[in-house]
PDB file of N, CA and C in Angstrom:
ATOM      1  N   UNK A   1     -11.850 -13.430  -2.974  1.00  0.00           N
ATOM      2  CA  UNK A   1     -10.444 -13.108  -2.889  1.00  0.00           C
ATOM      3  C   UNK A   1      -9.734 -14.244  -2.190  1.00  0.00           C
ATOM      4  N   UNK A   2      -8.754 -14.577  -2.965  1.00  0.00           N
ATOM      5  CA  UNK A   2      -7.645 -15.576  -2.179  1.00  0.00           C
ATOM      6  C   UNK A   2      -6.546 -15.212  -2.270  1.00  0.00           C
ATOM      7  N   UNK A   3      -5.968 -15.280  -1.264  1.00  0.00           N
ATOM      8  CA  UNK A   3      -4.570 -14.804  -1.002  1.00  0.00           C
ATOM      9  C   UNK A   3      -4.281 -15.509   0.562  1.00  0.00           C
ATOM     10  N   UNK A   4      -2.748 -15.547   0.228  1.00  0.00           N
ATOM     11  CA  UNK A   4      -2.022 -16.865   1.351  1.00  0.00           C
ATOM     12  C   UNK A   4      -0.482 -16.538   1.213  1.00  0.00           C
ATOM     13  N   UNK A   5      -0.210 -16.773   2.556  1.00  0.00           N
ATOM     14  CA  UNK A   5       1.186 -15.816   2.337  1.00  0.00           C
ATOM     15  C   UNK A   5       2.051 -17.178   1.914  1.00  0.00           C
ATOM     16  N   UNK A   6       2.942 -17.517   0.984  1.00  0.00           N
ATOM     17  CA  UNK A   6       3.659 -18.199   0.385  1.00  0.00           C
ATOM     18  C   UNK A   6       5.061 -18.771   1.419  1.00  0.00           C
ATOM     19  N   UNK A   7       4.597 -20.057   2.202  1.00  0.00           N
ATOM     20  CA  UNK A   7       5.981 -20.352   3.590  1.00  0.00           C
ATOM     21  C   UNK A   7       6.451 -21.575   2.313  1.00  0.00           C
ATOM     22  N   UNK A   8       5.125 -22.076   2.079  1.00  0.00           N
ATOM     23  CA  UNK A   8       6.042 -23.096   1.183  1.00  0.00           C
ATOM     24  C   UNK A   8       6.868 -23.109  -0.258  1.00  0.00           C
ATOM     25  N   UNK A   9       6.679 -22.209  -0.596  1.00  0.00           N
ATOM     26  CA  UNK A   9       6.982 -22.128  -1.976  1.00  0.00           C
ATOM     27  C   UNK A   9       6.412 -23.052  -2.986  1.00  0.00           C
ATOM     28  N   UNK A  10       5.358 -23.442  -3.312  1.00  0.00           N
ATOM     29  CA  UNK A  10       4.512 -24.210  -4.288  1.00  0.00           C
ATOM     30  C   UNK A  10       4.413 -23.806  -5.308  1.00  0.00           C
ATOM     31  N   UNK A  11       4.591 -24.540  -6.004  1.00  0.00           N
ATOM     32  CA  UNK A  11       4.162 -24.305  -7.680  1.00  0.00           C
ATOM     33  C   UNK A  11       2.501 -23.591  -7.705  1.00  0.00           C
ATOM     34  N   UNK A  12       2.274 -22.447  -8.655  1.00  0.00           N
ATOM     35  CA  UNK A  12       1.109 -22.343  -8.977  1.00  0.00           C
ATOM     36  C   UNK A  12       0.603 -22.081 -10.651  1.00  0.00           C
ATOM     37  N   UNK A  13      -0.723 -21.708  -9.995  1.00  0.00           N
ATOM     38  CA  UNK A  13      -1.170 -22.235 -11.637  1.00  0.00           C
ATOM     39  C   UNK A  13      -1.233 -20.384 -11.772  1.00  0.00           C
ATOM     40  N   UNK A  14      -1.686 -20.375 -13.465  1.00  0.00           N
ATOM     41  CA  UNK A  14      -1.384 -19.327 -14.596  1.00  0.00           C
ATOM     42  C   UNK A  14      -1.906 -18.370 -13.956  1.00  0.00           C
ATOM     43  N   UNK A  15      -2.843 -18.341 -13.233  1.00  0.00           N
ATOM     44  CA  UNK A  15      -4.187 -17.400 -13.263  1.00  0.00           C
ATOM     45  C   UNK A  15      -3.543 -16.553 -11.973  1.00  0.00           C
ATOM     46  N   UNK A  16      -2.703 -17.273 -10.921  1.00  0.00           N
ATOM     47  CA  UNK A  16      -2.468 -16.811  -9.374  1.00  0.00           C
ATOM     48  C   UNK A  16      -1.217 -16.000  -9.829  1.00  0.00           C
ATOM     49  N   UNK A  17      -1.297 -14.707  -8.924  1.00  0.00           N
ATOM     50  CA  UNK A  17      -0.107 -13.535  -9.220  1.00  0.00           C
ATOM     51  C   UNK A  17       0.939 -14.304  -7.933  1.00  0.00           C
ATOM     52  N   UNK A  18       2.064 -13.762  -7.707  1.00  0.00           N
ATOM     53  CA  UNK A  18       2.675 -13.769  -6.631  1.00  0.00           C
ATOM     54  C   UNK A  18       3.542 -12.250  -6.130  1.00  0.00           C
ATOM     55  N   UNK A  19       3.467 -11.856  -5.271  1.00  0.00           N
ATOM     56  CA  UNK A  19       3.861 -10.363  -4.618  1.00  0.00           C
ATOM     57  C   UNK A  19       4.425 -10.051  -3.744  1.00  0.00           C
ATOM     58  N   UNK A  20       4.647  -9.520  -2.914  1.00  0.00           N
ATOM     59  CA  UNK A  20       5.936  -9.260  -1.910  1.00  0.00           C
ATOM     60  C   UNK A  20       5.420  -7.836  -1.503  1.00  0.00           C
ATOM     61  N   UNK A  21       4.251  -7.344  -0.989  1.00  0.00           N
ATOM     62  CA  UNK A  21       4.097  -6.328  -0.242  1.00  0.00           C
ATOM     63  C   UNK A  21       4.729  -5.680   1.420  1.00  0.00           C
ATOM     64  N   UNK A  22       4.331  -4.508   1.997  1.00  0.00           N
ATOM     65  CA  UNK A  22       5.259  -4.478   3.211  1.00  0.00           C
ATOM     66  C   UNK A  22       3.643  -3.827   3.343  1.00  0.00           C
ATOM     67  N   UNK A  23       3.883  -4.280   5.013  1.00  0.00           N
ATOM     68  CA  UNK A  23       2.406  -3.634   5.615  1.00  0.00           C
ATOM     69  C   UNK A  23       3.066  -2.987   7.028  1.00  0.00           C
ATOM     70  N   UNK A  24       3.174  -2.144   7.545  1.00  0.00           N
ATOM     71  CA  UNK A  24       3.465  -1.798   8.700  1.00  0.00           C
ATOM     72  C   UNK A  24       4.513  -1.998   9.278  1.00  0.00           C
ATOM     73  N   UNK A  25       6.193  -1.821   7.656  1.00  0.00           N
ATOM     74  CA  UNK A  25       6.852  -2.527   8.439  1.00  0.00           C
ATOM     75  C   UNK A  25       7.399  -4.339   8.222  1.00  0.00           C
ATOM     76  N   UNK A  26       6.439  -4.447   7.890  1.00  0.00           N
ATOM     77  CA  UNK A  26       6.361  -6.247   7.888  1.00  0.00           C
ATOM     78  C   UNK A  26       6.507  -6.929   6.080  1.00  0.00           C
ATOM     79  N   UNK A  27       7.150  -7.269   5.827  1.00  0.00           N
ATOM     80  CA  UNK A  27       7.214  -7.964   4.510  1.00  0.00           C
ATOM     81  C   UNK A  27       6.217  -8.746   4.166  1.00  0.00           C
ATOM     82  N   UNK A  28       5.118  -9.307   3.719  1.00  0.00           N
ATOM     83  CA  UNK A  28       4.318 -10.767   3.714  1.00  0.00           C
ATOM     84  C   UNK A  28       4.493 -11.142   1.767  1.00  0.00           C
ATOM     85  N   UNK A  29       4.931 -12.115   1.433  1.00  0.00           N
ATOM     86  CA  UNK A  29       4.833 -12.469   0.241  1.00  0.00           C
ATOM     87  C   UNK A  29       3.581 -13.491   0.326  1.00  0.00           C
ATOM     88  N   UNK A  30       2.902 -12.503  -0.617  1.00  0.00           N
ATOM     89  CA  UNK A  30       1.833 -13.103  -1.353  1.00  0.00           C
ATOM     90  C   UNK A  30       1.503 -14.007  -2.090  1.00  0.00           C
ATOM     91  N   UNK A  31       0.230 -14.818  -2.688  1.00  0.00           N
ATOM     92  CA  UNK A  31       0.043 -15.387  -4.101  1.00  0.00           C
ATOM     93  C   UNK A  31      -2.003 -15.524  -3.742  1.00  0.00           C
ATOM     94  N   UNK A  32      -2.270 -15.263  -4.856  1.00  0.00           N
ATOM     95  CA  UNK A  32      -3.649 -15.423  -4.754  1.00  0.00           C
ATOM     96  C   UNK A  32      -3.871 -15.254  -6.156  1.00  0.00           C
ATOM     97  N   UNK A  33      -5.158 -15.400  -6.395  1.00  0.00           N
ATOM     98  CA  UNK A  33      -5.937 -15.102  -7.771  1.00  0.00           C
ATOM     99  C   UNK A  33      -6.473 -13.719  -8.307  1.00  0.00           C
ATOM    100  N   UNK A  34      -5.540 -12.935  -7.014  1.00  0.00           N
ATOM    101  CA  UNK A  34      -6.384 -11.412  -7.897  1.00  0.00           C
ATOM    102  C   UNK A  34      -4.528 -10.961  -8.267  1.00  0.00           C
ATOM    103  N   UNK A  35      -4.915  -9.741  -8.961  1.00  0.00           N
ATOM    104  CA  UNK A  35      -3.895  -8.964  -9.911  1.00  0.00           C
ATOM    105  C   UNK A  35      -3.156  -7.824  -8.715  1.00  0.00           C
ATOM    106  N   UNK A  36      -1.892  -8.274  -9.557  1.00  0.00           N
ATOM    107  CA  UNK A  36      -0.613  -7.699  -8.183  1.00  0.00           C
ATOM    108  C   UNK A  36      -0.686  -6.226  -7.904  1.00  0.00           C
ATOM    109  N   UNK A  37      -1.375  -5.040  -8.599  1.00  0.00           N
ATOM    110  CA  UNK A  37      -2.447  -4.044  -8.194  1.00  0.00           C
ATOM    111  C   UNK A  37      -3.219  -3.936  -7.403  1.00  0.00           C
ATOM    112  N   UNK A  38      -4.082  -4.649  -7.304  1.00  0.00           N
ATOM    113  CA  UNK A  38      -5.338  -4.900  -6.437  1.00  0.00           C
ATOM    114  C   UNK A  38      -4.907  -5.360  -5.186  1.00  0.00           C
ATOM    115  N   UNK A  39      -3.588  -6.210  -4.854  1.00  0.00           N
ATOM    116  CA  UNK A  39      -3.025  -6.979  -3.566  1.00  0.00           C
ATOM    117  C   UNK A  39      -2.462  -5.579  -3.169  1.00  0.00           C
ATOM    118  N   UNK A  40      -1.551  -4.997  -4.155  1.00  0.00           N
ATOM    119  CA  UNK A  40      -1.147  -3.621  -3.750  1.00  0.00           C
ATOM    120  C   UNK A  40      -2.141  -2.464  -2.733  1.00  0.00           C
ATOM    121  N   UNK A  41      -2.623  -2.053  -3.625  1.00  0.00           N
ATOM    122  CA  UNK A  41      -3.325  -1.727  -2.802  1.00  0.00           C
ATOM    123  C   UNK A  41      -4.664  -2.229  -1.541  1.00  0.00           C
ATOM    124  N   UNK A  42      -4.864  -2.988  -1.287  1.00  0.00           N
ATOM    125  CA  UNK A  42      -5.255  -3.699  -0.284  1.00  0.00           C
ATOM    126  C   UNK A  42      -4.087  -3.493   0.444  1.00  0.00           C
ATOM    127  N   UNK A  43      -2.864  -3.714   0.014  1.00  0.00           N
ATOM    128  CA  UNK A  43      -2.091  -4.109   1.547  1.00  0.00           C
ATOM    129  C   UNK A  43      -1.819  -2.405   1.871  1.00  0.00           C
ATOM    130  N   UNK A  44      -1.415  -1.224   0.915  1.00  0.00           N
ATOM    131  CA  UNK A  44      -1.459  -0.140   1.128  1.00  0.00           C
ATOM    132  C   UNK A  44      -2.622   0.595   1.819  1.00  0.00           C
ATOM    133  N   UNK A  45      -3.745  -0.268   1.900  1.00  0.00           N
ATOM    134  CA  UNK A  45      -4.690   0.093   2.596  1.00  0.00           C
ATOM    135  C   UNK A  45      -5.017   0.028   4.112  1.00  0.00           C
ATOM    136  N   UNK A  46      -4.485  -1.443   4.368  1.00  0.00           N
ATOM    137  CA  UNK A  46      -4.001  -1.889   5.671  1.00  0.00           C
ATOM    138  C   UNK A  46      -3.053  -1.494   6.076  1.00  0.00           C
ATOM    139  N   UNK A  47      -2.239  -0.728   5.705  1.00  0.00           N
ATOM    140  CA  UNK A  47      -0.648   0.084   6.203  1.00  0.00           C
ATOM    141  C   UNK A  47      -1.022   1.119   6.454  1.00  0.00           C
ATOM    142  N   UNK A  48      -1.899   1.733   5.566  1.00  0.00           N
ATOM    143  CA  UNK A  48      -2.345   3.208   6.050  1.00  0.00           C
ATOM    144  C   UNK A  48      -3.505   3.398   7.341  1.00  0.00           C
ATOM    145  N   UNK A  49      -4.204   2.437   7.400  1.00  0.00           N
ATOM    146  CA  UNK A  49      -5.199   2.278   8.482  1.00  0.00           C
ATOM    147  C   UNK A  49      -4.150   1.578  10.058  1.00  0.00           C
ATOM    148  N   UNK A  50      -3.465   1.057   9.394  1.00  0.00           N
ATOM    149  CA  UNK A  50      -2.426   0.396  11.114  1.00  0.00           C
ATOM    150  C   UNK A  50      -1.900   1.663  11.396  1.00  0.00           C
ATOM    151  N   UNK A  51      -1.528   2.829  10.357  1.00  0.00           N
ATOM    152  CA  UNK A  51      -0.387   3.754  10.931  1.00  0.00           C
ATOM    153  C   UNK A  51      -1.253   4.682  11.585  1.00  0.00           C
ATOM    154  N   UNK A  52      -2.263   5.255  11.143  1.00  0.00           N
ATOM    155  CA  UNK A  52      -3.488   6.437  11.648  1.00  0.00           C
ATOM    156  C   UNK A  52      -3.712   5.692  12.720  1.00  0.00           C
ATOM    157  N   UNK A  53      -3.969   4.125  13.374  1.00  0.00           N
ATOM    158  CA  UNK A  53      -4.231   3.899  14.367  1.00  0.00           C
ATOM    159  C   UNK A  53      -2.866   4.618  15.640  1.00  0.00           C
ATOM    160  N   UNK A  54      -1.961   3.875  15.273  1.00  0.00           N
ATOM    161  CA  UNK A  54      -0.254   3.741  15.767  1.00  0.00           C
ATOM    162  C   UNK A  54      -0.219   5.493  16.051  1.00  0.00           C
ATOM    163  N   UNK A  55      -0.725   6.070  15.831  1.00  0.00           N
ATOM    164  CA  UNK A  55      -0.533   7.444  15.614  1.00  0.00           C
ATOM    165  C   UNK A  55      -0.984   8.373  16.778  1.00  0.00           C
ATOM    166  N   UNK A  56      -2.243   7.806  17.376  1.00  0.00           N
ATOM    167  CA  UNK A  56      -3.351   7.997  18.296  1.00  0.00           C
ATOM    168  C   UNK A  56      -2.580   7.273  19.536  1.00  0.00           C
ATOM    169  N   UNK A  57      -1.771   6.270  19.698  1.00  0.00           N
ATOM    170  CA  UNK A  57      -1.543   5.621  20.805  1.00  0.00           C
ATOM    171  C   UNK A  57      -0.163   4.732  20.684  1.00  0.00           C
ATOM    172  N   UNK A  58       1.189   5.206  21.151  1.00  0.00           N
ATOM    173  CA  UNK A  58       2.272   5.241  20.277  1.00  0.00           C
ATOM    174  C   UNK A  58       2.879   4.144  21.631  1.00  0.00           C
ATOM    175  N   UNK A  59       2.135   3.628  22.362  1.00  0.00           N
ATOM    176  CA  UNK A  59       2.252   2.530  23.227  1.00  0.00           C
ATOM    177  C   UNK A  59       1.512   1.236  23.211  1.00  0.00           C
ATOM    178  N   UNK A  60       1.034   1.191  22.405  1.00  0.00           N
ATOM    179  CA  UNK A  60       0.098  -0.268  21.413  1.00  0.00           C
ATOM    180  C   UNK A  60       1.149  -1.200  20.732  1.00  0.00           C
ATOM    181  N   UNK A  61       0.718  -2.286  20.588  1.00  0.00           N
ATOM    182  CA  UNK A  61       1.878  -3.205  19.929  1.00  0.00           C
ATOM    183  C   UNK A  61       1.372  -3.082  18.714  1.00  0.00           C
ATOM    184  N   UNK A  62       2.543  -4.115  17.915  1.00  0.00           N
ATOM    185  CA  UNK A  62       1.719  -4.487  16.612  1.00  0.00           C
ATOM    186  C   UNK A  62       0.520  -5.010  16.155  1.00  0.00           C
ATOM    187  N   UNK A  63       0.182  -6.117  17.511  1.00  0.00           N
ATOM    188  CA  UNK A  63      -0.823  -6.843  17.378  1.00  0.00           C
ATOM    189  C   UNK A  63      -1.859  -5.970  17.721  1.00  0.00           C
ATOM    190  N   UNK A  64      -2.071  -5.441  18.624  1.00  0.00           N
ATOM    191  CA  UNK A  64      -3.476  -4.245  19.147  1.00  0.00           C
ATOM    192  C   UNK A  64      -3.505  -3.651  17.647  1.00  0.00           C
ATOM    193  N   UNK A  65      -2.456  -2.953  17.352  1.00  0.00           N
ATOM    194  CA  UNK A  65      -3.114  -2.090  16.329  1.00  0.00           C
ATOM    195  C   UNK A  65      -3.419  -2.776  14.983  1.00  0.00           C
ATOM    196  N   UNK A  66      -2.838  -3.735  14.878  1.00  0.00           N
ATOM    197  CA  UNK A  66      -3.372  -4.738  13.681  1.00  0.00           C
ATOM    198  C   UNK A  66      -5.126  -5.053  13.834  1.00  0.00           C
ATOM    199  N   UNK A  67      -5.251  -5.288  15.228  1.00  0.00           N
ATOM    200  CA  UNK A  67      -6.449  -6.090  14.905  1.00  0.00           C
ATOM    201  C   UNK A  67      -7.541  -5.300  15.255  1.00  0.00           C
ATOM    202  N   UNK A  68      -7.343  -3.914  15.903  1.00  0.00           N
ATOM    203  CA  UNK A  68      -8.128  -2.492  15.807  1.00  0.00           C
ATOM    204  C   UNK A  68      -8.297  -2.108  14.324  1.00  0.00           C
ATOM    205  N   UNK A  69      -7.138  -2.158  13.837  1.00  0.00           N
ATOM    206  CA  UNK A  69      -6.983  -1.533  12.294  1.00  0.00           C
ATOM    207  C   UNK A  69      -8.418  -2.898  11.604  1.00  0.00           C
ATOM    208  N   UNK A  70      -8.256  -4.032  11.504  1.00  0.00           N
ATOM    209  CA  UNK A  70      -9.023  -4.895  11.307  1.00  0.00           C
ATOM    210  C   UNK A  70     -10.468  -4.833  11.722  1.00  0.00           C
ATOM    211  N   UNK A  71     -10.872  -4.312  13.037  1.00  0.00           N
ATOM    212  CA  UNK A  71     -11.995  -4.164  13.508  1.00  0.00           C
ATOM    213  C   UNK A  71     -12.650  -2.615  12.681  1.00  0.00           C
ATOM    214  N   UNK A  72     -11.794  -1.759  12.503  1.00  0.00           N
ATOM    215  CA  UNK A  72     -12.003  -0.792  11.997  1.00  0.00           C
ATOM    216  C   UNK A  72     -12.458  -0.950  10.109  1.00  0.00           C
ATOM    217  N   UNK A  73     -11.909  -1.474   9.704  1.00  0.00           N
ATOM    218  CA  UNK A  73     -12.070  -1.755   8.152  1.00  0.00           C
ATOM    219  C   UNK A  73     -13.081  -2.966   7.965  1.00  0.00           C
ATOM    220  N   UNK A  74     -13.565  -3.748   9.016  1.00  0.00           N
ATOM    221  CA  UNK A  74     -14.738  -4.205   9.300  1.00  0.00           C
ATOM    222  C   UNK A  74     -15.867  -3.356   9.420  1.00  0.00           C
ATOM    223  N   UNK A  75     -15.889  -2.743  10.328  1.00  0.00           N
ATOM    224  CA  UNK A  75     -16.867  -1.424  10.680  1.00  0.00           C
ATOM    225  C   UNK A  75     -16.963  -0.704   9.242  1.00  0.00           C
ATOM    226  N   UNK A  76     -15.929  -0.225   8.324  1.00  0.00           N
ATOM    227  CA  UNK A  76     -16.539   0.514   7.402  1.00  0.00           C
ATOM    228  C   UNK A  76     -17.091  -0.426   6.220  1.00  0.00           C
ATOM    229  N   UNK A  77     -16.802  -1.649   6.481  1.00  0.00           N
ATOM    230  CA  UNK A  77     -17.216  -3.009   5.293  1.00  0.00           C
ATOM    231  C   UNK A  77     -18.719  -3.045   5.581  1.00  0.00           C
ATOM    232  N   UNK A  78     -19.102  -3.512   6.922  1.00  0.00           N
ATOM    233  CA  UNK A  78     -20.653  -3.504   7.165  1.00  0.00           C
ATOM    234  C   UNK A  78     -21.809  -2.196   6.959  1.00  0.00           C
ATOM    235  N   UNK A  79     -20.733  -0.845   7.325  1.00  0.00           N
ATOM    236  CA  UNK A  79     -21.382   0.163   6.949  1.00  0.00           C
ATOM    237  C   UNK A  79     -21.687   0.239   5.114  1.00  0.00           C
ATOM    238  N   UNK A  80     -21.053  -0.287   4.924  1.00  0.00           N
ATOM    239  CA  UNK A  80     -21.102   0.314   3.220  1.00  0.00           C
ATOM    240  C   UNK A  80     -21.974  -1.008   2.878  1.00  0.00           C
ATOM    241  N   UNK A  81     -21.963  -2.185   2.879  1.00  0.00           N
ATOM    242  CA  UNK A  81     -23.017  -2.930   2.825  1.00  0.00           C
ATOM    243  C   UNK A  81     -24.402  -3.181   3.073  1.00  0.00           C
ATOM    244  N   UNK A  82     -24.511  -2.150   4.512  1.00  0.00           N
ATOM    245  CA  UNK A  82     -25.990  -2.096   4.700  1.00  0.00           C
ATOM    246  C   UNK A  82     -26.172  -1.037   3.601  1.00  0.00           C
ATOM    247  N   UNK A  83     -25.663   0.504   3.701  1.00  0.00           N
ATOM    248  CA  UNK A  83     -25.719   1.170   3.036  1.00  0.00           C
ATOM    249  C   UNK A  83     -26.166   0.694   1.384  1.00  0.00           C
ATOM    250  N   UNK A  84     -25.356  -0.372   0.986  1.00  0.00           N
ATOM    251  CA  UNK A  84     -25.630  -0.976  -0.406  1.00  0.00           C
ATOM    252  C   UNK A  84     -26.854  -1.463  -0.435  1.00  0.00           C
ATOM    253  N   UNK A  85     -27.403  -2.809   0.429  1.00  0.00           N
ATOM    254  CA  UNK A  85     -28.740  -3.148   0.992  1.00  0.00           C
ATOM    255  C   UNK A  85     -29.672  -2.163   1.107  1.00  0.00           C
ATOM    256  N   UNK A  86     -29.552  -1.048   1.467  1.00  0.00           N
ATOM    257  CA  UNK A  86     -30.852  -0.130   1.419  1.00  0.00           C
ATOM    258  C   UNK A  86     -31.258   0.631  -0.091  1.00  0.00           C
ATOM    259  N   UNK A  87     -30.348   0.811  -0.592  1.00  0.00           N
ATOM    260  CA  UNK A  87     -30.274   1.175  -1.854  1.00  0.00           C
ATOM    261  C   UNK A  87     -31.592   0.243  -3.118  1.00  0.00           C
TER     262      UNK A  87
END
């Protein structure tokens, strides 16, 4: 997966989408090589995991709960990988 939030405005090639999602609040325009679906939800995924955090502790900044939310969707990445590995 590549994706890079777009400061410069660069020309890209055929294959790279470009998108304009909101995560928590926050606008980030996109461009990467996967399909403007798939960025969708990824970023709907990370919005919904920052807010269930934000929810629990309504005195956290953006950044705490960003990078909890991050540590958290880590934790279920390694779980489902070993999980895959044992299989």
């Amino acid at each position: 997966m590549v994706l890079s939030k777009d400061i410069l405005g660069e020309t890209m090639d055929d294959k790279q989408c470009k998108i304009t999602v909101e995560v928590y609040g926050e606008s980030y325009a996109l461009k990467g090589d996967l399909e403007a679906e798939r960025v969708r939800m990824i970023a709907e995924l990370v919005d919904a995991k920052m807010r269930a955090i934000a929810k629990t502790n309504a005195y956290l900044s953006p950044t705490k709960v960003a990078v909890l939310a991050a540590l958290n969707i880590a934790d279920e990445y390694l779980r489902l990988e070993n999980d895959f590995n044992q299989l």
